[in-house]
PDB file of N, CA and C in Angstrom:
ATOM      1  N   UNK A   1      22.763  14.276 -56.403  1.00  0.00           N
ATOM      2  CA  UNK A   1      21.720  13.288 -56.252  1.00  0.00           C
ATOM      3  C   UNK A   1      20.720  13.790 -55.209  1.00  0.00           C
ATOM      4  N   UNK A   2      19.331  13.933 -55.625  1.00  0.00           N
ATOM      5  CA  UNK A   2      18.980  14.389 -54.510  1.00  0.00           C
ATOM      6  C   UNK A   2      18.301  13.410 -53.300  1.00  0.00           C
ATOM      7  N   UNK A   3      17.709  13.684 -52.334  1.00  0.00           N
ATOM      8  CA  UNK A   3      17.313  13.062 -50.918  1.00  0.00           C
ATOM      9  C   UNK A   3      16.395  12.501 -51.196  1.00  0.00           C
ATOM     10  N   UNK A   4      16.087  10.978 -50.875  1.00  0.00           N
ATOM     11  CA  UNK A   4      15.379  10.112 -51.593  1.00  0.00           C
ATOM     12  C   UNK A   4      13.938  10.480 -50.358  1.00  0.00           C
ATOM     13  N   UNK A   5      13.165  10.839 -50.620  1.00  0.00           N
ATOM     14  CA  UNK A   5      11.864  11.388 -49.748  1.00  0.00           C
ATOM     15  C   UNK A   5      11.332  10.188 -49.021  1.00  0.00           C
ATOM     16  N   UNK A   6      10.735   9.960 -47.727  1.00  0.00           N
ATOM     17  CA  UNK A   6      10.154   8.822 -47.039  1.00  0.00           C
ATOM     18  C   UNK A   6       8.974   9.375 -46.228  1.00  0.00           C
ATOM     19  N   UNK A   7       8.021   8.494 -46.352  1.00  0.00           N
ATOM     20  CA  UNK A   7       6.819   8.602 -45.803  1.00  0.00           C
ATOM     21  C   UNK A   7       6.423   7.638 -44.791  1.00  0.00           C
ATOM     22  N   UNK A   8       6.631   8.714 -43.056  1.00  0.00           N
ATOM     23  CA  UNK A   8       6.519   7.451 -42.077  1.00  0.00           C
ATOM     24  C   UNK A   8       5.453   6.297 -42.039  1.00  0.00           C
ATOM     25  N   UNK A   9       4.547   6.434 -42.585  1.00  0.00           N
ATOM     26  CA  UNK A   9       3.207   5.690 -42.667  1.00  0.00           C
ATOM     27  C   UNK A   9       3.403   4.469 -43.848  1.00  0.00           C
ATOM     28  N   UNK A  10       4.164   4.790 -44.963  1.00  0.00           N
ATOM     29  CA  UNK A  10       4.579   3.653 -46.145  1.00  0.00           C
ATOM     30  C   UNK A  10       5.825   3.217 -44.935  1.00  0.00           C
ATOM     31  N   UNK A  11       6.783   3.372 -44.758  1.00  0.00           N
ATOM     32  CA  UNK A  11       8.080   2.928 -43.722  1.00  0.00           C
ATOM     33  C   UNK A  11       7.590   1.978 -42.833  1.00  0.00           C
ATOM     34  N   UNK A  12       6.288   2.355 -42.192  1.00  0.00           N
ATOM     35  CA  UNK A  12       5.778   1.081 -41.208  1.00  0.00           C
ATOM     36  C   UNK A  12       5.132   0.195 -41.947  1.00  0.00           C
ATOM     37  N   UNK A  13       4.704   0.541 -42.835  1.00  0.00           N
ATOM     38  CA  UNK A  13       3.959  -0.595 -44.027  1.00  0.00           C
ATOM     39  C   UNK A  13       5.335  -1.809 -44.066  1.00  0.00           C
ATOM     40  N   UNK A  14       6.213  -0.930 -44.510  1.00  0.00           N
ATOM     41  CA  UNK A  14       7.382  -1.901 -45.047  1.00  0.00           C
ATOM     42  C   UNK A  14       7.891  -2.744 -44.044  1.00  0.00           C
ATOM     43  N   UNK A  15       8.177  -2.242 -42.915  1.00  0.00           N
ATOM     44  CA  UNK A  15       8.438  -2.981 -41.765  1.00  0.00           C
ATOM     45  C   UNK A  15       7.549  -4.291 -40.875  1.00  0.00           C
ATOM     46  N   UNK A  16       6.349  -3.503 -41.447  1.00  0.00           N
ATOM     47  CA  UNK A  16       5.211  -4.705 -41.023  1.00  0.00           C
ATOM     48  C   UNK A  16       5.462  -5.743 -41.988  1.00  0.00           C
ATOM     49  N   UNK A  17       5.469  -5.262 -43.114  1.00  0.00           N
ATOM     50  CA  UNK A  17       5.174  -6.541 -44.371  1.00  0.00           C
ATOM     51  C   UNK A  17       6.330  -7.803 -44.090  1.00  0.00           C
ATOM     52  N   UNK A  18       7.659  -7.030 -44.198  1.00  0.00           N
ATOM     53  CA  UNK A  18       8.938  -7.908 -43.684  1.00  0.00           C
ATOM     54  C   UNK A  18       8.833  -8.597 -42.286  1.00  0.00           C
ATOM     55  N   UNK A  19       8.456  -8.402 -41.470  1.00  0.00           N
ATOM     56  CA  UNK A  19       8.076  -8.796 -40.367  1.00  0.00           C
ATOM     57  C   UNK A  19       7.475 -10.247 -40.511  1.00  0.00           C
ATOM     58  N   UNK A  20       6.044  -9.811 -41.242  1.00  0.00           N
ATOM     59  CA  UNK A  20       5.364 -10.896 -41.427  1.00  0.00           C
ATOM     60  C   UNK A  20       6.006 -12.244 -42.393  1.00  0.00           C
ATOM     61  N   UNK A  21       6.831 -11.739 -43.302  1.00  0.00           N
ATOM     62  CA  UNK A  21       7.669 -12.524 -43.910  1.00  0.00           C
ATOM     63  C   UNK A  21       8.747 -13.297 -43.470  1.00  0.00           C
ATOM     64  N   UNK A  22       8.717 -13.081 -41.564  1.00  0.00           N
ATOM     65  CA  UNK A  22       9.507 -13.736 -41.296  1.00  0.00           C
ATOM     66  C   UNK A  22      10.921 -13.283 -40.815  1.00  0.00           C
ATOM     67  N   UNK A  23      11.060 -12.070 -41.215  1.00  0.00           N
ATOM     68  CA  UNK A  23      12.320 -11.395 -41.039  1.00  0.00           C
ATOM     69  C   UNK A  23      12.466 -11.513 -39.735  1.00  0.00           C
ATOM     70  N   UNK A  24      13.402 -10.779 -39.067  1.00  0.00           N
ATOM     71  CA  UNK A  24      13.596 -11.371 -37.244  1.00  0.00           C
ATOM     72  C   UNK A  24      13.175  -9.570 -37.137  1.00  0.00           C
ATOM     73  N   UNK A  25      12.811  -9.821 -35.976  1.00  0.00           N
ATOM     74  CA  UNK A  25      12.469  -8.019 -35.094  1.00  0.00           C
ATOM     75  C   UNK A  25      13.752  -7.217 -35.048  1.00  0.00           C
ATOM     76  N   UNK A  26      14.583  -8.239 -34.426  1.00  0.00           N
ATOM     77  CA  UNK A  26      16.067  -6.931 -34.282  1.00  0.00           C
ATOM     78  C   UNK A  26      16.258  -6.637 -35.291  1.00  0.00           C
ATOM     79  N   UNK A  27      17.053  -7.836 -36.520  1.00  0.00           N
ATOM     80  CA  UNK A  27      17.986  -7.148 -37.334  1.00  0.00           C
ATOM     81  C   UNK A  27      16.452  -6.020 -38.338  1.00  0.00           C
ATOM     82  N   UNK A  28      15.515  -6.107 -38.198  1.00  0.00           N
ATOM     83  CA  UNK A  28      14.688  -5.038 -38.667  1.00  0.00           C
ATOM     84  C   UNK A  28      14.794  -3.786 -38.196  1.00  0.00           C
ATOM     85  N   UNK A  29      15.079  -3.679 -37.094  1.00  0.00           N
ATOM     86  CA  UNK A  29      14.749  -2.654 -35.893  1.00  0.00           C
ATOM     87  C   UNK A  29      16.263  -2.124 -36.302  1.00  0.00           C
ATOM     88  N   UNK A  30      17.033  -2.592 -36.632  1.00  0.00           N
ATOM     89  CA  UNK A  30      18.304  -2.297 -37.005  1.00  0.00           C
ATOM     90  C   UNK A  30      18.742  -1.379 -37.910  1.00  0.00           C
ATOM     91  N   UNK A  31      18.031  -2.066 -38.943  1.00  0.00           N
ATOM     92  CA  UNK A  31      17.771  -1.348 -40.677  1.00  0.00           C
ATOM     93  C   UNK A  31      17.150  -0.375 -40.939  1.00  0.00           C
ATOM     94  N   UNK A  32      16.065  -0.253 -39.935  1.00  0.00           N
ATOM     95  CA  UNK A  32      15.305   0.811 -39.964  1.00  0.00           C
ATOM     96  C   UNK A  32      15.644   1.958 -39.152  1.00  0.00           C
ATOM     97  N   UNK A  33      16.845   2.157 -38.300  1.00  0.00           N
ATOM     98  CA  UNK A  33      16.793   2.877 -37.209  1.00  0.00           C
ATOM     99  C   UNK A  33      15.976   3.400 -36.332  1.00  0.00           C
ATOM    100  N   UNK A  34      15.412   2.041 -35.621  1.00  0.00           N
ATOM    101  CA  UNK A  34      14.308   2.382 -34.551  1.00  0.00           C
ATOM    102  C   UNK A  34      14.580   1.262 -33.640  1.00  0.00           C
ATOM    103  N   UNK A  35      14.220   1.614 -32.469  1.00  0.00           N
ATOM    104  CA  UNK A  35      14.734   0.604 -31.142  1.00  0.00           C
ATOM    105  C   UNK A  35      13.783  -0.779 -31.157  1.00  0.00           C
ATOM    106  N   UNK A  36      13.941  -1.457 -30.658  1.00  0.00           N
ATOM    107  CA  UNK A  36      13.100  -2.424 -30.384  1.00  0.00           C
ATOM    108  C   UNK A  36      11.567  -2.692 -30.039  1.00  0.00           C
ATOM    109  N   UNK A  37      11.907  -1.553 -28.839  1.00  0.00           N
ATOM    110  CA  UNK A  37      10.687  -1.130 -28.481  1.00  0.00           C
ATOM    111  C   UNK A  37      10.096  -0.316 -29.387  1.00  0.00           C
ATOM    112  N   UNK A  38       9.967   0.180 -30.076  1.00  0.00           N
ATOM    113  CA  UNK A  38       9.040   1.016 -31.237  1.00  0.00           C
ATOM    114  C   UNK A  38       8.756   0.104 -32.268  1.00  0.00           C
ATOM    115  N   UNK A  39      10.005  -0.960 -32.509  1.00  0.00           N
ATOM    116  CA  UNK A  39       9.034  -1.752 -33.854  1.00  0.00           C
ATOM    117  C   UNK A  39       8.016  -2.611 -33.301  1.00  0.00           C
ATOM    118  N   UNK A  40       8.357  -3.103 -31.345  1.00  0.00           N
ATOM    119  CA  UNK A  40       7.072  -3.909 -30.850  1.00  0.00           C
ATOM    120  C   UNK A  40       5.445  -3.244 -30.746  1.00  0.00           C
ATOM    121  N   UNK A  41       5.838  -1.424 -30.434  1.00  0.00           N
ATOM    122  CA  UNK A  41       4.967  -1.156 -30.748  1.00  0.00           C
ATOM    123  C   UNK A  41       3.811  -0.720 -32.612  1.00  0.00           C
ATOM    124  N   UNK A  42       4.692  -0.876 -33.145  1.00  0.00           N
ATOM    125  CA  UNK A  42       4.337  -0.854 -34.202  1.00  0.00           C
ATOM    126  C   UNK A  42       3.609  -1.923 -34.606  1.00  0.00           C
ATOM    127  N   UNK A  43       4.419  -3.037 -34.569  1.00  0.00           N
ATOM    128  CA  UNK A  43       3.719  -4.232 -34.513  1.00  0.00           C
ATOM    129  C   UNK A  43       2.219  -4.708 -34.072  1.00  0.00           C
ATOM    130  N   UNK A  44       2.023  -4.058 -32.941  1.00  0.00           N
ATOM    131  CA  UNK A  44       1.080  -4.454 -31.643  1.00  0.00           C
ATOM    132  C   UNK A  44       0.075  -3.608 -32.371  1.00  0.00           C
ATOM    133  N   UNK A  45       0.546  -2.445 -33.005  1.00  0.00           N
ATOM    134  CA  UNK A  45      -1.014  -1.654 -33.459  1.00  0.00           C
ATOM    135  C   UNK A  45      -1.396  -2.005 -34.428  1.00  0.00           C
ATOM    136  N   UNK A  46      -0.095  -2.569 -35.670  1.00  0.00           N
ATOM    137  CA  UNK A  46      -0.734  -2.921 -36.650  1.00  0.00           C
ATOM    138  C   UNK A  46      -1.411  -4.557 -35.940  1.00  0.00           C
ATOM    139  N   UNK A  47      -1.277  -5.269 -35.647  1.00  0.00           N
ATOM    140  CA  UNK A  47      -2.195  -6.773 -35.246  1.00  0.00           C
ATOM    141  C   UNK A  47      -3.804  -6.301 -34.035  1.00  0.00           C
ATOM    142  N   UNK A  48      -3.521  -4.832 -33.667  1.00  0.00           N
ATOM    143  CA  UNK A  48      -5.122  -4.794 -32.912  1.00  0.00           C
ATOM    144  C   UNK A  48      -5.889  -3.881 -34.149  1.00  0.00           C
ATOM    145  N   UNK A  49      -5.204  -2.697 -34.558  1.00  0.00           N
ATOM    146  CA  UNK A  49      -5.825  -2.207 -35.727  1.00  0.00           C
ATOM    147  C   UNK A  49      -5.646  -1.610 -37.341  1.00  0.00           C
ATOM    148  N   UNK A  50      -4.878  -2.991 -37.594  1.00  0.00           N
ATOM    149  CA  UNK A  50      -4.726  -3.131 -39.130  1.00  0.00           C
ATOM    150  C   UNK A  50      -3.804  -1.616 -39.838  1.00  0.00           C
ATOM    151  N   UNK A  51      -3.801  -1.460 -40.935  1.00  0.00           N
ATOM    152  CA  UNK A  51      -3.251  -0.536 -41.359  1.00  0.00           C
ATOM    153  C   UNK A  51      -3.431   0.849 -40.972  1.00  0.00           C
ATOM    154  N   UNK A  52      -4.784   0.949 -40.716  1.00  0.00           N
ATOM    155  CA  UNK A  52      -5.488   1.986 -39.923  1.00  0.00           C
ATOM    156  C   UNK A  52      -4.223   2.484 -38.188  1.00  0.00           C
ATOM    157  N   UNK A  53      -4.164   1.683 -38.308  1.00  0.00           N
ATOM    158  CA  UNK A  53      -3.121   1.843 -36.867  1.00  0.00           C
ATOM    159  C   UNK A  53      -1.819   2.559 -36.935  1.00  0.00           C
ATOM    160  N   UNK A  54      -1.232   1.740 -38.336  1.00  0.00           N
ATOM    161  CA  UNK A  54       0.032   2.437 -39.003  1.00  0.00           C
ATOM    162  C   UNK A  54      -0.008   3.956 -39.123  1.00  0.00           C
ATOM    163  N   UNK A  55      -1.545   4.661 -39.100  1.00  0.00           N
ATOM    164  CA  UNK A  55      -1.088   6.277 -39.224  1.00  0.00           C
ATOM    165  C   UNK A  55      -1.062   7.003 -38.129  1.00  0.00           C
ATOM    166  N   UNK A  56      -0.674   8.028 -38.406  1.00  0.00           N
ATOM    167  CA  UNK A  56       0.130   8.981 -37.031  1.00  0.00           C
ATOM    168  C   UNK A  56      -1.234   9.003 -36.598  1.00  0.00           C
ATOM    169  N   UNK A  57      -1.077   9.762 -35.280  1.00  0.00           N
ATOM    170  CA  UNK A  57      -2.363   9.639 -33.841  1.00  0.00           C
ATOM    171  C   UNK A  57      -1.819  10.737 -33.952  1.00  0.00           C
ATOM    172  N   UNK A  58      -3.131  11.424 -33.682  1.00  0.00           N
ATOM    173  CA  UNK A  58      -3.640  13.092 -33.719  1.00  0.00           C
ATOM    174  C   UNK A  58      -3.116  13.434 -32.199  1.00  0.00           C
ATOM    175  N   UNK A  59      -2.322  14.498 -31.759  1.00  0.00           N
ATOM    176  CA  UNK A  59      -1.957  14.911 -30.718  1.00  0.00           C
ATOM    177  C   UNK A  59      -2.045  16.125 -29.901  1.00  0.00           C
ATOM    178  N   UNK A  60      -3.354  16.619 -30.921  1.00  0.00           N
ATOM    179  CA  UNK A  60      -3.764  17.984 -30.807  1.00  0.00           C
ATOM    180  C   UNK A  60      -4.182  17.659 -29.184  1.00  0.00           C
ATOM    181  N   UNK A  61      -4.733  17.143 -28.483  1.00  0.00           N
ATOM    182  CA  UNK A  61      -5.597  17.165 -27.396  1.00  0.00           C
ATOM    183  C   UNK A  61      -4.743  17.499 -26.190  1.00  0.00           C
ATOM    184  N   UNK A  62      -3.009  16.275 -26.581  1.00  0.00           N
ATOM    185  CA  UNK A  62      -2.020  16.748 -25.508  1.00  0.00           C
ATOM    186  C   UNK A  62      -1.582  18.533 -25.827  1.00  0.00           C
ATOM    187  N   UNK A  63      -1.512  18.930 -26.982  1.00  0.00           N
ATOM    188  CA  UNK A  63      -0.794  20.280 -26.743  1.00  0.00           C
ATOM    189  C   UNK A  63      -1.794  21.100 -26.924  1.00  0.00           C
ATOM    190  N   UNK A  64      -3.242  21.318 -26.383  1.00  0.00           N
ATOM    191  CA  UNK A  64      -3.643  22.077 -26.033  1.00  0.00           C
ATOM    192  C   UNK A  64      -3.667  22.140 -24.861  1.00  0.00           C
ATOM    193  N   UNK A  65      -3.608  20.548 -23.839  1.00  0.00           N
ATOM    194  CA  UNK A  65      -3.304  20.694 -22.555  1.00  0.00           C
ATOM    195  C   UNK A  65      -2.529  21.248 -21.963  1.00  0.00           C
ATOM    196  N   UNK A  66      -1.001  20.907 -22.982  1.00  0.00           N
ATOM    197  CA  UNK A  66      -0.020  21.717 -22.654  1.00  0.00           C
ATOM    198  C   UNK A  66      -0.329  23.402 -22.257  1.00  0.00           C
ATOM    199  N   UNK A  67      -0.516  23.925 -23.599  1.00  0.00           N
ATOM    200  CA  UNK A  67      -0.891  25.510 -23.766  1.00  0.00           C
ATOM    201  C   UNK A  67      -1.554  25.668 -22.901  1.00  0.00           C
ATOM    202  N   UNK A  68      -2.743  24.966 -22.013  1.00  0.00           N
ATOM    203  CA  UNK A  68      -3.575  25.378 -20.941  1.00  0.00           C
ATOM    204  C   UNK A  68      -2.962  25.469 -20.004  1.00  0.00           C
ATOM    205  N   UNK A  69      -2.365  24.794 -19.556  1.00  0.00           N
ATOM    206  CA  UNK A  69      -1.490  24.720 -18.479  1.00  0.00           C
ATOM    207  C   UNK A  69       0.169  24.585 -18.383  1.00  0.00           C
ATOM    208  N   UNK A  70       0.564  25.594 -18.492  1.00  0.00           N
ATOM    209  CA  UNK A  70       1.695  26.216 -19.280  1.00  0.00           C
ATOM    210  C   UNK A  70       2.875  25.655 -17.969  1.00  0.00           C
ATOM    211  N   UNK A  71       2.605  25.696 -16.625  1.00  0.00           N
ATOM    212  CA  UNK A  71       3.247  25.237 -15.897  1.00  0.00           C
ATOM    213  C   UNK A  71       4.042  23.728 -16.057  1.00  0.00           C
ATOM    214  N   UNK A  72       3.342  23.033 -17.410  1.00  0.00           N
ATOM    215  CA  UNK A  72       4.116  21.369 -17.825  1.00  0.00           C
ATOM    216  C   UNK A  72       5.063  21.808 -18.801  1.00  0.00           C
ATOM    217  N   UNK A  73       5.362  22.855 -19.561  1.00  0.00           N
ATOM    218  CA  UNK A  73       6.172  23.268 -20.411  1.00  0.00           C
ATOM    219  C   UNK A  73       7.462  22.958 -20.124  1.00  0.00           C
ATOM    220  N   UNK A  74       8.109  22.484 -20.717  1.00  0.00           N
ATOM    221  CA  UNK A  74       9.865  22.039 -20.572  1.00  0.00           C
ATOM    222  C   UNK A  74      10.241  23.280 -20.267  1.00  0.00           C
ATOM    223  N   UNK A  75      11.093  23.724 -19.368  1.00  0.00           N
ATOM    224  CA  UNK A  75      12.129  24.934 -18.710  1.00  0.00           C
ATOM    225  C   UNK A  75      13.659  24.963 -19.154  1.00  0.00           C
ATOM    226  N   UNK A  76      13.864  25.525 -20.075  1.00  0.00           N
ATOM    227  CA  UNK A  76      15.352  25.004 -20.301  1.00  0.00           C
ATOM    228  C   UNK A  76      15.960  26.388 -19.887  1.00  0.00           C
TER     229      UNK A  76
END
């Protein structure tokens, strides 16, 4: 059988929609395997900016900072 494919951006769709339907936050946060705090933030972006919010945030700006300044790099 193969691996049923998921798309984080439809996943928060789904979570928002149930939400709004009333579902409770935890046992969502549950089902979905994500903490509390991530479905509040999920929540919070989709109610300031709509679906538009639901997609990933561009992060190019932090890891070029990174690369500039190589001294923030994790040291393991």
């Amino acid at each position: 059988m193969p691996w049923k494919e998921c798309n984080k951006v439809d996943e928060k769709i789904k979570f928002v929609a149930r939400l709004l339907d009333g579902e409770q936050m935890s046992t969502l946060c549950q089902e979905f395997g994500i903490s509390r705090k991530t479905g509040y933030k999920i929540y919070d972006r989709y109610k300031h900016s709509g679906l538009e919010g639901l997609n990933d945030r561009s992060r190019d700006r932090i890891d070029m900072l990174i690369n500039f300044h190589s001294s923030w790099k994790k040291k393991y």
